[in-house]
Protein backbone atom coordinates (compact mmCIF):
# COMPACT_ATOMS: atom_id res chain seq x y z
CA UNK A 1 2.26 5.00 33.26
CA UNK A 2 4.40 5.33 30.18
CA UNK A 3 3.81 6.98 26.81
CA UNK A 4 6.45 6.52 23.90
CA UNK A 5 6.62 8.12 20.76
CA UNK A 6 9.24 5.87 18.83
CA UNK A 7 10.31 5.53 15.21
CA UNK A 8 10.89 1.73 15.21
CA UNK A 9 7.57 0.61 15.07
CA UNK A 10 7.05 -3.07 16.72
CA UNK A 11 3.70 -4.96 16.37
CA UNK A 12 3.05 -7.31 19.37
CA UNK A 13 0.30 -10.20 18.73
CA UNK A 14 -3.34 -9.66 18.57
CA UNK A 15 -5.48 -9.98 21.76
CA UNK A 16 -4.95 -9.30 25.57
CA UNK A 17 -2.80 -12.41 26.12
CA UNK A 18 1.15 -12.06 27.29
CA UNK A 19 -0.33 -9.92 30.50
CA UNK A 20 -2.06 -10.06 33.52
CA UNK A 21 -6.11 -10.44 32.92
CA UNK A 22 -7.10 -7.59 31.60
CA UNK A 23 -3.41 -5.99 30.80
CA UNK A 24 -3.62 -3.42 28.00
CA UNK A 25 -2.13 -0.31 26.31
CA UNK A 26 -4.40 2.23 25.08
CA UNK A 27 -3.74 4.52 21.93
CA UNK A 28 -5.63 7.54 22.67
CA UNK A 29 -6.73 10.04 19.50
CA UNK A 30 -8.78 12.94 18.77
CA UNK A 31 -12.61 11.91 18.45
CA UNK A 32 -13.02 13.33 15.23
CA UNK A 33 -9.96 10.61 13.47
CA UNK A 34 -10.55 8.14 16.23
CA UNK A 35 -14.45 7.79 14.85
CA UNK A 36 -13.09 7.77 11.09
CA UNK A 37 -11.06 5.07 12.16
CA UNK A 38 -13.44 2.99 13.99
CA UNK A 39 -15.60 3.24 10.65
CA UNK A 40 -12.80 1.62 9.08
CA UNK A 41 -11.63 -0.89 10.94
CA UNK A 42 -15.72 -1.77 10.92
CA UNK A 43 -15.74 -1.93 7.31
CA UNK A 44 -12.62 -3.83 6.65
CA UNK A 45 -11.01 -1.40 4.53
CA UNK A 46 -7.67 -1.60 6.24
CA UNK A 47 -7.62 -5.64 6.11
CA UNK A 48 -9.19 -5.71 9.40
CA UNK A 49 -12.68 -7.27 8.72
CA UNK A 50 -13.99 -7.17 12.46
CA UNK A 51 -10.55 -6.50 14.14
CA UNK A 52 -11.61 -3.05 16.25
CA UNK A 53 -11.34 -4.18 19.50
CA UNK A 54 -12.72 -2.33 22.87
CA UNK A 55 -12.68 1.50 22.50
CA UNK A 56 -13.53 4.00 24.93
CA UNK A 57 -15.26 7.70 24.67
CA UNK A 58 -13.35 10.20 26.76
CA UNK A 59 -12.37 13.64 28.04
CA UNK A 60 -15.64 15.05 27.37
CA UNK A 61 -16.02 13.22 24.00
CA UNK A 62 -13.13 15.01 23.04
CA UNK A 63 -10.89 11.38 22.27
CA UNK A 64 -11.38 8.03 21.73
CA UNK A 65 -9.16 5.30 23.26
CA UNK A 66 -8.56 2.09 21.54
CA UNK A 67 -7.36 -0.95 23.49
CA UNK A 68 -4.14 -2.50 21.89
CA UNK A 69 -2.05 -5.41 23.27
CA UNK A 70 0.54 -5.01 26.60
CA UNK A 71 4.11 -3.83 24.68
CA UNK A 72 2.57 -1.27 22.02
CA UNK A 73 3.42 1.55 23.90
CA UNK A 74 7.02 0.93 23.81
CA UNK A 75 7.19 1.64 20.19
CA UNK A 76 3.75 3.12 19.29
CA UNK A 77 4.90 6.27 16.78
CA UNK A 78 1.65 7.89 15.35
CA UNK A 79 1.60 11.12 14.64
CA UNK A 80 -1.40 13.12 17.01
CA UNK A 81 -1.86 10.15 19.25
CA UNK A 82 -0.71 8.70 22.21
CA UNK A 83 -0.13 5.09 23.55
CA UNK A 84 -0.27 4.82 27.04
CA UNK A 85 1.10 1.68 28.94
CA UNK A 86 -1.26 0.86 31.81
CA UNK A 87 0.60 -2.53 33.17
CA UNK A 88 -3.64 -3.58 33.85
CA UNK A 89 -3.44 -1.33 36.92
CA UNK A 90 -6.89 -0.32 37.57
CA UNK A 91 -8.61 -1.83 34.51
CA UNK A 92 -11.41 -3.60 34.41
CA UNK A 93 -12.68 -4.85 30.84
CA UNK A 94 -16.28 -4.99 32.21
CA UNK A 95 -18.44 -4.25 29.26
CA UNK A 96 -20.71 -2.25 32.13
CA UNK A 97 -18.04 -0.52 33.67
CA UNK A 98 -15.77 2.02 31.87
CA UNK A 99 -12.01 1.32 33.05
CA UNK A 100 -11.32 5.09 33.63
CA UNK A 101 -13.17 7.39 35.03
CA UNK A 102 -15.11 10.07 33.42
CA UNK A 103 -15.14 7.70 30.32
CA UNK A 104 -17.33 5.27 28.23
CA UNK A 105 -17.18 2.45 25.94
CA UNK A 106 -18.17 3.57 22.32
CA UNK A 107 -17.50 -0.51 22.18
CA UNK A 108 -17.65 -2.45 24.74
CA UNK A 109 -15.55 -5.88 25.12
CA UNK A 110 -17.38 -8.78 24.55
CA UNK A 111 -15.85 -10.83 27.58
CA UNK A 112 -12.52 -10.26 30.18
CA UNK A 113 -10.20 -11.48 27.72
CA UNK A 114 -11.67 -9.15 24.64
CA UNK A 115 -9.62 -9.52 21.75
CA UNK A 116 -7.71 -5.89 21.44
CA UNK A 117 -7.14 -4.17 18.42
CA UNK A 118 -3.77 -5.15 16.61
CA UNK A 119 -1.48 -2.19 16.43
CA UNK A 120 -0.57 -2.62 12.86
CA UNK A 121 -4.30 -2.24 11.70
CA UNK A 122 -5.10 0.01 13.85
CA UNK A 123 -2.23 2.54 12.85
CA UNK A 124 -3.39 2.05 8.87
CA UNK A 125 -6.74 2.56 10.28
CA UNK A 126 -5.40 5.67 11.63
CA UNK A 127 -3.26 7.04 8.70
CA UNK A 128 -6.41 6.52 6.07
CA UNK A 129 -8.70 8.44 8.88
CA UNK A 130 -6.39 11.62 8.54
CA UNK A 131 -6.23 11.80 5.21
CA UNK A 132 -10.03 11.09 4.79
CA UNK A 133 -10.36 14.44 6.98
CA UNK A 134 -7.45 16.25 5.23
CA UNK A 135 -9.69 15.72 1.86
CA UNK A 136 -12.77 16.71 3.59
CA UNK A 137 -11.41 19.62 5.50
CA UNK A 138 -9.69 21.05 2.13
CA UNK A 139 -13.15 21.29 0.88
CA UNK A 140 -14.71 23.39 3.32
């Protein structure tokens, strides 16, 4: 597996296709953003309108992996999250089975060839999240 942190950022097209059946990278984030973000990919507020793809509940519930196209890795450069290249090896996109162990879908895919969340939304997404908490947290 490879994670990248890069500062050229480099969106790959929407969906699974360009890999192997079931080929994905997975962005992996704190639960607590990662939920914030599904919210607003869900809502549309980041231009998305119903563009969260597959996303997985893991480590205890402690993160949240979302499913992005094969190639996001590479260049993925999000602060507090990590994109993991996975080459398909070992995934299955089986809405009843979890890819990874120990994990869940919060959303499952629809179908095998689930249409992934587009890196450039989902890193908005992402950005709004944290400072949604940053406002929140300041007011504690």
């Amino acid at each position: 597996m490879v994670t990248s942190r890069s500062s050229e950022p480099r969106t790959p097209s929407g969906g699974l296709s360009g890999g192997p059946p079931g080929c994905c990278d997975v962005v992996t984030v704190p639960a607590r953003q990662g939920l914030e973000a599904v919210d607003i990919l869900r809502r549309g507020a980041a231009g998305a309108g119903d563009a969260v793809g597959p996303v997985l509940h893991g480590d205890g519930g402690s993160t949240l992996g979302f499913l992005v196209p094969p190639g996001t890795a590479a260049a993925w450069d999000v602060p507090g999250s990590t994109c993991t290249e996975t080459d398909g090896r070992g995934l299955s996109l089986a809405p009843e089975a979890p890819p990874v162990e120990g994990s869940d879908w919060l959303l499952p895919p629809e179908d095998d060839t689930g249409l992934a969340t587009d890196p450039a939304v989902l890193r908005e997404a992402l950005d709004e999240a944290r400072r949604l908490l940053d406002v929140a947290d300041g007011c504690r």
